[in-house]
Protein backbone atom coordinates (compact mmCIF):
# COMPACT_ATOMS: atom_id res chain seq x y z
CA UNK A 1 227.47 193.51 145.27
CA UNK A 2 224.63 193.36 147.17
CA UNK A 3 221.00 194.03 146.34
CA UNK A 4 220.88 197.24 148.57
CA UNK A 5 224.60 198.14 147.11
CA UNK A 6 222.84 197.98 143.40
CA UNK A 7 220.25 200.36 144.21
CA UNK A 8 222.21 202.91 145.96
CA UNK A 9 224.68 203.01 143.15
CA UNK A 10 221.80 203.87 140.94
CA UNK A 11 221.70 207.73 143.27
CA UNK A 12 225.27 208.86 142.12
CA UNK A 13 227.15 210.67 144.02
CA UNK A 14 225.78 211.22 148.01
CA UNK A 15 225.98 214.96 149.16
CA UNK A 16 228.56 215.28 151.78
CA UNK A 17 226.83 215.89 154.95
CA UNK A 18 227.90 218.13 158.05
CA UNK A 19 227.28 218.56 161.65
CA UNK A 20 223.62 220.03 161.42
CA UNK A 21 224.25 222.80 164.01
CA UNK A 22 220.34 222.81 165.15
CA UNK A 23 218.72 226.42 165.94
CA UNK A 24 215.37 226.43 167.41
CA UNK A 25 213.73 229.90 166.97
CA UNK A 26 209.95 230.58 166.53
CA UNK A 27 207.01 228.67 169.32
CA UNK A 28 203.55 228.81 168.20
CA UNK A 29 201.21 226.59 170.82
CA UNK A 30 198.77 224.68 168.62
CA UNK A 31 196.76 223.09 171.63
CA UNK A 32 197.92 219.73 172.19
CA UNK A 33 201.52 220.51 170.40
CA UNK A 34 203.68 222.98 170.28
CA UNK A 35 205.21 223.68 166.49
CA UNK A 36 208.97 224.92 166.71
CA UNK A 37 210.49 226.55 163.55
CA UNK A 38 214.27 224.89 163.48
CA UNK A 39 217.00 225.37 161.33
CA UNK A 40 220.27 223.30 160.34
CA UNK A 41 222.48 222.77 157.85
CA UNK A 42 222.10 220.07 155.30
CA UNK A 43 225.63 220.32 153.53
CA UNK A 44 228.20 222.74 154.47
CA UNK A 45 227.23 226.51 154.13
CA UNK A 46 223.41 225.24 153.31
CA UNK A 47 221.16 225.70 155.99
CA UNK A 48 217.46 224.82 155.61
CA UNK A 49 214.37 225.39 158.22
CA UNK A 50 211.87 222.77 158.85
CA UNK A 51 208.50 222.49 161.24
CA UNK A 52 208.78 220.08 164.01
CA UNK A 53 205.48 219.60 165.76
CA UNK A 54 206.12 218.06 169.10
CA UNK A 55 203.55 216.87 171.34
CA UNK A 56 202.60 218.45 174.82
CA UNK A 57 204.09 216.75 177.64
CA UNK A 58 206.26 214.67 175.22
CA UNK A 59 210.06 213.51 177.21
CA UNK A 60 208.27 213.70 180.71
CA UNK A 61 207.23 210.19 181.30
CA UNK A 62 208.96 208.18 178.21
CA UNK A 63 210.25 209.40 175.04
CA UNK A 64 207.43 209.31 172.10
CA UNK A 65 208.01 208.12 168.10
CA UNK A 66 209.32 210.35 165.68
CA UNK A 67 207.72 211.09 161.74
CA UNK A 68 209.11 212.56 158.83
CA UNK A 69 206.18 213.64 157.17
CA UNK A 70 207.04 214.61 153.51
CA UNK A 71 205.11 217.12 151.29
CA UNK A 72 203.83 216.43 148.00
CA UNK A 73 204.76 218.11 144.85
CA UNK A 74 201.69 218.91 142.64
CA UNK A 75 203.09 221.69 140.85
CA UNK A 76 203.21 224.48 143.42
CA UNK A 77 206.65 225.09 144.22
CA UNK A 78 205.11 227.70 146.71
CA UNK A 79 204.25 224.96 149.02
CA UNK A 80 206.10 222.23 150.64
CA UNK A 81 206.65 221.76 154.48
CA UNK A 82 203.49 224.27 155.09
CA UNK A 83 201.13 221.52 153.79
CA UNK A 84 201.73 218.69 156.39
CA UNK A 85 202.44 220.82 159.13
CA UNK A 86 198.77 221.99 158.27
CA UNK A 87 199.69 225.55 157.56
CA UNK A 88 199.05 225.21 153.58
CA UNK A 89 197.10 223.73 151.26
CA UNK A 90 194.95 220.65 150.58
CA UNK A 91 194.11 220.05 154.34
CA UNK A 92 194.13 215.93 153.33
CA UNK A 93 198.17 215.99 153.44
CA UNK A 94 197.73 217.75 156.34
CA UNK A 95 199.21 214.40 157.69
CA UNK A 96 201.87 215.83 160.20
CA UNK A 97 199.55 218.04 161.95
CA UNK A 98 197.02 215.25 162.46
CA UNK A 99 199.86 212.72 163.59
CA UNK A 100 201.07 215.39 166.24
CA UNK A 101 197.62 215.61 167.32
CA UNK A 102 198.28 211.86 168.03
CA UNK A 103 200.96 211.84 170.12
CA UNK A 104 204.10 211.69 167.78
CA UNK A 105 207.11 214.28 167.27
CA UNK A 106 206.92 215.25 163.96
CA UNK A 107 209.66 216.92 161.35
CA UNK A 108 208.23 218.80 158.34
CA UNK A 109 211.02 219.66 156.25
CA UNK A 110 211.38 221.43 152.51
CA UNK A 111 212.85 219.44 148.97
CA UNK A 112 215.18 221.48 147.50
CA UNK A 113 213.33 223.52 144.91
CA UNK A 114 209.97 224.04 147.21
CA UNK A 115 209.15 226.93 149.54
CA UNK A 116 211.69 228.55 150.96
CA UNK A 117 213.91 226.30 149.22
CA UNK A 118 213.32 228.07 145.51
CA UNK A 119 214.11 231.18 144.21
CA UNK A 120 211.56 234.19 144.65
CA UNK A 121 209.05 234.53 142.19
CA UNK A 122 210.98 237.38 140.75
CA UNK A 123 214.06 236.05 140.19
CA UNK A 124 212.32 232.91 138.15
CA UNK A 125 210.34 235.50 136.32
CA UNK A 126 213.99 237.94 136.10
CA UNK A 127 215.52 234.52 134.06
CA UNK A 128 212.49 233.72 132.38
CA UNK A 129 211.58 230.31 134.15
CA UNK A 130 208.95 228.98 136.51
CA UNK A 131 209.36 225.92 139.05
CA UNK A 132 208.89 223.43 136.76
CA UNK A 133 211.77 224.57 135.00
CA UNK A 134 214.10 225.74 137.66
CA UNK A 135 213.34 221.40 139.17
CA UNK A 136 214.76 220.15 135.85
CA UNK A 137 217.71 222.46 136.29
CA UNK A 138 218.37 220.97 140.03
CA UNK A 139 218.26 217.99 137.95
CA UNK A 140 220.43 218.35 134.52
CA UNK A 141 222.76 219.92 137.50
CA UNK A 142 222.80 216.93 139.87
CA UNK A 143 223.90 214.62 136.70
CA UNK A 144 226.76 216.82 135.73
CA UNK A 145 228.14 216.23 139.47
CA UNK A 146 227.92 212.55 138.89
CA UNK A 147 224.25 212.72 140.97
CA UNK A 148 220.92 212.92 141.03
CA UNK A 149 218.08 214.63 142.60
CA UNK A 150 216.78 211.87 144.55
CA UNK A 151 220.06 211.31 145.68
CA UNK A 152 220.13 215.56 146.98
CA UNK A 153 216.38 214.60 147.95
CA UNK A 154 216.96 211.37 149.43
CA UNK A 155 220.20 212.69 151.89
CA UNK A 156 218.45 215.75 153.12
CA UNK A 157 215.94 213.55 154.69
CA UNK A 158 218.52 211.53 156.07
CA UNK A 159 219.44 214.56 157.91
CA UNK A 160 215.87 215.33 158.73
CA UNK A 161 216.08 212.27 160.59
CA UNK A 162 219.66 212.94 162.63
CA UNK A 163 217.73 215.80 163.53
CA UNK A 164 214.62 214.48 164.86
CA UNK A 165 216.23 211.87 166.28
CA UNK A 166 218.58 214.01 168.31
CA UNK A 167 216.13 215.61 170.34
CA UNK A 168 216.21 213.87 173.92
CA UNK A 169 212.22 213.47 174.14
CA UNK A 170 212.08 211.78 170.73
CA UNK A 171 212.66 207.54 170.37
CA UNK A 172 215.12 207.37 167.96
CA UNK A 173 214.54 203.26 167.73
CA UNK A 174 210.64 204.52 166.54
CA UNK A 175 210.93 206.54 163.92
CA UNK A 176 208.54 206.54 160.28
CA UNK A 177 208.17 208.67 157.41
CA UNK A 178 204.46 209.61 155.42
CA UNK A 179 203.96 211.08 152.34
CA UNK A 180 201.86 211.87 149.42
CA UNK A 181 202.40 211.97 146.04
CA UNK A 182 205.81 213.25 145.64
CA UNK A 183 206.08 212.64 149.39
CA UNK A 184 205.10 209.13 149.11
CA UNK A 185 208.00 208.44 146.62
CA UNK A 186 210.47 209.76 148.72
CA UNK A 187 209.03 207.76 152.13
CA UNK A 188 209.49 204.66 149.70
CA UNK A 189 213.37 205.53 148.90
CA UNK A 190 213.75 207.03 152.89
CA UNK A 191 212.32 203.76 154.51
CA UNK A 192 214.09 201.66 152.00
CA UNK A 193 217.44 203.44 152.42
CA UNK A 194 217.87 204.41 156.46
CA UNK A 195 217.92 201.88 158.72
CA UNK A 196 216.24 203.90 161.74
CA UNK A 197 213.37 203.85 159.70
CA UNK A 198 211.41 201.30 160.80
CA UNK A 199 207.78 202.15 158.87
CA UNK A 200 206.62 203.75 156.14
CA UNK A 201 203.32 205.28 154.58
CA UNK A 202 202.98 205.51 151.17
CA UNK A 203 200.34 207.22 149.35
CA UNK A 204 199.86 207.55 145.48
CA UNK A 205 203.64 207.73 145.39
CA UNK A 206 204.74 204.76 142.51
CA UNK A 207 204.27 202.36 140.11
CA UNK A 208 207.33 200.87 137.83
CA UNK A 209 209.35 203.36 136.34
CA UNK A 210 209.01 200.91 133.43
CA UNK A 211 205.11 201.19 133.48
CA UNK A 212 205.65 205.23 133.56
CA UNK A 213 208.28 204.72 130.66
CA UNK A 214 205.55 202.16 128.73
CA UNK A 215 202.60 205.03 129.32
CA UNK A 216 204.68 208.51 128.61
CA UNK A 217 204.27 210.03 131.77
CA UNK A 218 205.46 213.18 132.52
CA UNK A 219 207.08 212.99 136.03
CA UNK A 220 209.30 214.66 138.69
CA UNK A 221 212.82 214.65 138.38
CA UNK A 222 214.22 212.71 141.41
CA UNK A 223 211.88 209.37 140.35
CA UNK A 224 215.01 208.71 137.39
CA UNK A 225 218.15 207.54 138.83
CA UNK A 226 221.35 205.60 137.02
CA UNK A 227 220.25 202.54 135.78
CA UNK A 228 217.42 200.96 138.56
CA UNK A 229 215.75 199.63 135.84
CA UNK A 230 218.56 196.89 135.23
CA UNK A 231 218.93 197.15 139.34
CA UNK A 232 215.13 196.02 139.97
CA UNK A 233 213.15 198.87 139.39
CA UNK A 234 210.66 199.55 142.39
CA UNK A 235 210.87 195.84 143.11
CA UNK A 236 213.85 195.81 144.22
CA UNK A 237 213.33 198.93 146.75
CA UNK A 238 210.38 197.03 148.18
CA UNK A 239 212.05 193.42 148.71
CA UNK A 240 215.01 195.02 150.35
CA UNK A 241 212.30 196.39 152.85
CA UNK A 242 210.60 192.67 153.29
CA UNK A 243 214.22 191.34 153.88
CA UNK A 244 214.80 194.21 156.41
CA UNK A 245 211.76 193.30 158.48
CA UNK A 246 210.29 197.37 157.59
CA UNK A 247 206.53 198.21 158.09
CA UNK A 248 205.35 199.46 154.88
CA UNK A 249 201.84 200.37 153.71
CA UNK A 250 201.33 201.17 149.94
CA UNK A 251 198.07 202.95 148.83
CA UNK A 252 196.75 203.82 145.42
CA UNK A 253 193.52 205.12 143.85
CA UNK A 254 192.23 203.18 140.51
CA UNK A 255 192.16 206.42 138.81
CA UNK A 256 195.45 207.86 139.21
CA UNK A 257 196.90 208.10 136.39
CA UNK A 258 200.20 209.65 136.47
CA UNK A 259 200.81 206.01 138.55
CA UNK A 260 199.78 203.60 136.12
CA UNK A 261 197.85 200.71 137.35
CA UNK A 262 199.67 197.50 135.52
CA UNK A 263 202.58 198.68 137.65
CA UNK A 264 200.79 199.57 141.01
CA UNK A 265 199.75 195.74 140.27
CA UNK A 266 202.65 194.27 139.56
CA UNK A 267 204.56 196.01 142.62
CA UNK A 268 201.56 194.99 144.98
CA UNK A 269 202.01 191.43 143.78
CA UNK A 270 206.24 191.69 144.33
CA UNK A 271 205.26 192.99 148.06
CA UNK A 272 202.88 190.51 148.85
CA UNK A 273 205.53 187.68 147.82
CA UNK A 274 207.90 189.40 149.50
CA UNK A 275 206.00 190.21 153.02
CA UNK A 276 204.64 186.34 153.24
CA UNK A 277 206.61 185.77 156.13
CA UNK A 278 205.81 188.87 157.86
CA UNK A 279 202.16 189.94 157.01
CA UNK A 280 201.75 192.10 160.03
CA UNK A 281 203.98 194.49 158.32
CA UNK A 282 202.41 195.08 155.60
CA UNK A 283 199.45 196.56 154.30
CA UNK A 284 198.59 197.07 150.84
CA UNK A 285 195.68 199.26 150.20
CA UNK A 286 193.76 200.02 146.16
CA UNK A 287 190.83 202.46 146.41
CA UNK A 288 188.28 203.65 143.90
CA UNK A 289 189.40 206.70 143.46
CA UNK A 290 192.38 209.29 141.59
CA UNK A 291 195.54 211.40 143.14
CA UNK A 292 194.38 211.70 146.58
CA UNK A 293 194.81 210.33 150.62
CA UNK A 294 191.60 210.49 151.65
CA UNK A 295 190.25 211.19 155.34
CA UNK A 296 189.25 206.93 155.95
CA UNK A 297 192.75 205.46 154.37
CA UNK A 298 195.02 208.55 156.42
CA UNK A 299 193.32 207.07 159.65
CA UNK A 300 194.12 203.88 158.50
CA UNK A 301 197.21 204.51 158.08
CA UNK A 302 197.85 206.41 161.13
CA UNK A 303 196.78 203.71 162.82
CA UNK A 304 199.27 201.15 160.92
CA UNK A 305 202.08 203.60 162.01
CA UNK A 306 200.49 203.39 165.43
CA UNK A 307 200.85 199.81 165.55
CA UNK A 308 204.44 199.39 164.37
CA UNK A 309 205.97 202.34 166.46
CA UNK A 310 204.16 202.86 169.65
């Protein structure tokens, strides 16, 4: 079995997927892009609506790059695809907005459990639960199937990127994922996992789950999976991306705790090993600072993505 085989066997059972059946509905003109609600189905008889930001003038003289950029968690189930479409929230993960603005198609999409993805607020408060609650059922419910949530989280991206890359003005051999938080976990298991993905940005989004074990964090449900700490931990997802030539830029802030440091250290020292051969493709960034992707590192990495896909 190979490395790659060891870690997917760690998700569990994959969701089956189905044709997505795309349905483009609401325009709203945002200067230099246009943002297009879209719908499609992620499994058979469950249909989800995402954001996709697309550049003016984008398909007329060449196809452009495509993004998934993936919203954070934080604790507001309210939230999730609004944020880096720059509807919603902290306007610093207002990443898919800003990389619209620079030219790329972009495909916001919601985890299952966030947005419009959740129950209302009055059924949760009808059963007696919030979000935080209703995520660990999605979870305890995904292991009874033989699953897991970053397997449910990790295949609807997938599909967010059959999507994007369907559309005939979008470069489906250019094609990168962002996140934050939450958002840069999941770009870590998307770039690692998808071949079409050929860079990835991702901030305050790991450590070791061994380090998070060692320090008694508290964290989101989809980080656990069957056994990846006998399959390599988060080493092993970044070393697959070395051997597969992917872009990848890793950012932390010193004071982040629920990230601890001896494993942000440890994995920067595994992807530096790793990336020897291929520098230019990776860039490993540790700033003074806590949970966060502030303005100066999103422009750097906006400009890494720049660099690797256009």
């Amino acid at each position: 079995m190979t490395r790659y085989e060891r870690i997917v066997q760690t998700l569990g059972k994959m969701p089956e997927k189905t044709e997505p059946e795309i349905e483009v509905s609401e325009k709203t003109d945002f200067g230099n892009y246009v943002m297009t609600d879209i719908t499609y189905y992620v499994e058979a008889g469950e249909r989800v609506r995402a954001h996709l930001l697309v550049p003016k003038g984008a398909g007329t003289e060449s196809k452009v790059p495509g993004i998934v950029a993936i919203h954070q968690h934080n604790g507001i189930y309210n939230i999730g695809k609004a944020e880096p479409a720059g509807l919603l929230g902290d306007p610093s993960c207002f990443y898919g907005k800003e990389l619209a603005e620079r030219g790329f198609t972009v495909i916001c999409p919601d985890h299952l459990g966030f947005e419009e993805r959740k129950p209302s607020d009055e059924e949760l408060k009808r059963y007696g639960i919030d979000g935080s609650l209703y995520e660990r059922e999605l979870f305890t419910r995904a292991i009874c199937k033989g699953s897991t949530l970053q397997a449910k989280y990790l295949s609807d991206l997938v599909v967010a990127v059959d999507v994007l890359s369907s559309f005939d003005f979008v470069d489906s051999t250019k094609i990168g994922a962002v996140g934050h938080s939450l958002g840069g976990q999941e770009t870590l298991w998307l770039t690692f996992y998808d071949h079409r993905v050929k860079v990835g940005v991702s901030s305050c989004g790991f450590s070791t789950v061994e380090a998070v074990f060692n320090r008694h964090v508290p964290h989101n449900f989809a980080m656990y999976t069957f056994g990846l700490l006998d399959a390599g931990d988060t080493f092993a997802l970044i070393e697959q991306m070395a051997d597969d030539g992917k872009a990848f830029m890793m950012i932390n802030g010193t004071e982040d705790y629920g990230f601890p440091l001896e494993g942000v250290y440890a994995v920067h020292e595994c992807a530096a090993k790793a990336y020897a051969q291929i520098p230019d493709k990776f860039l490993p960034l540790i700033f003074d600072g806590g949970h966060s992707f502030p303005d100066n590192i999103r422009h750097q990495a906006y400009n890494f993505i720049e660099r690797n896909l256009k």
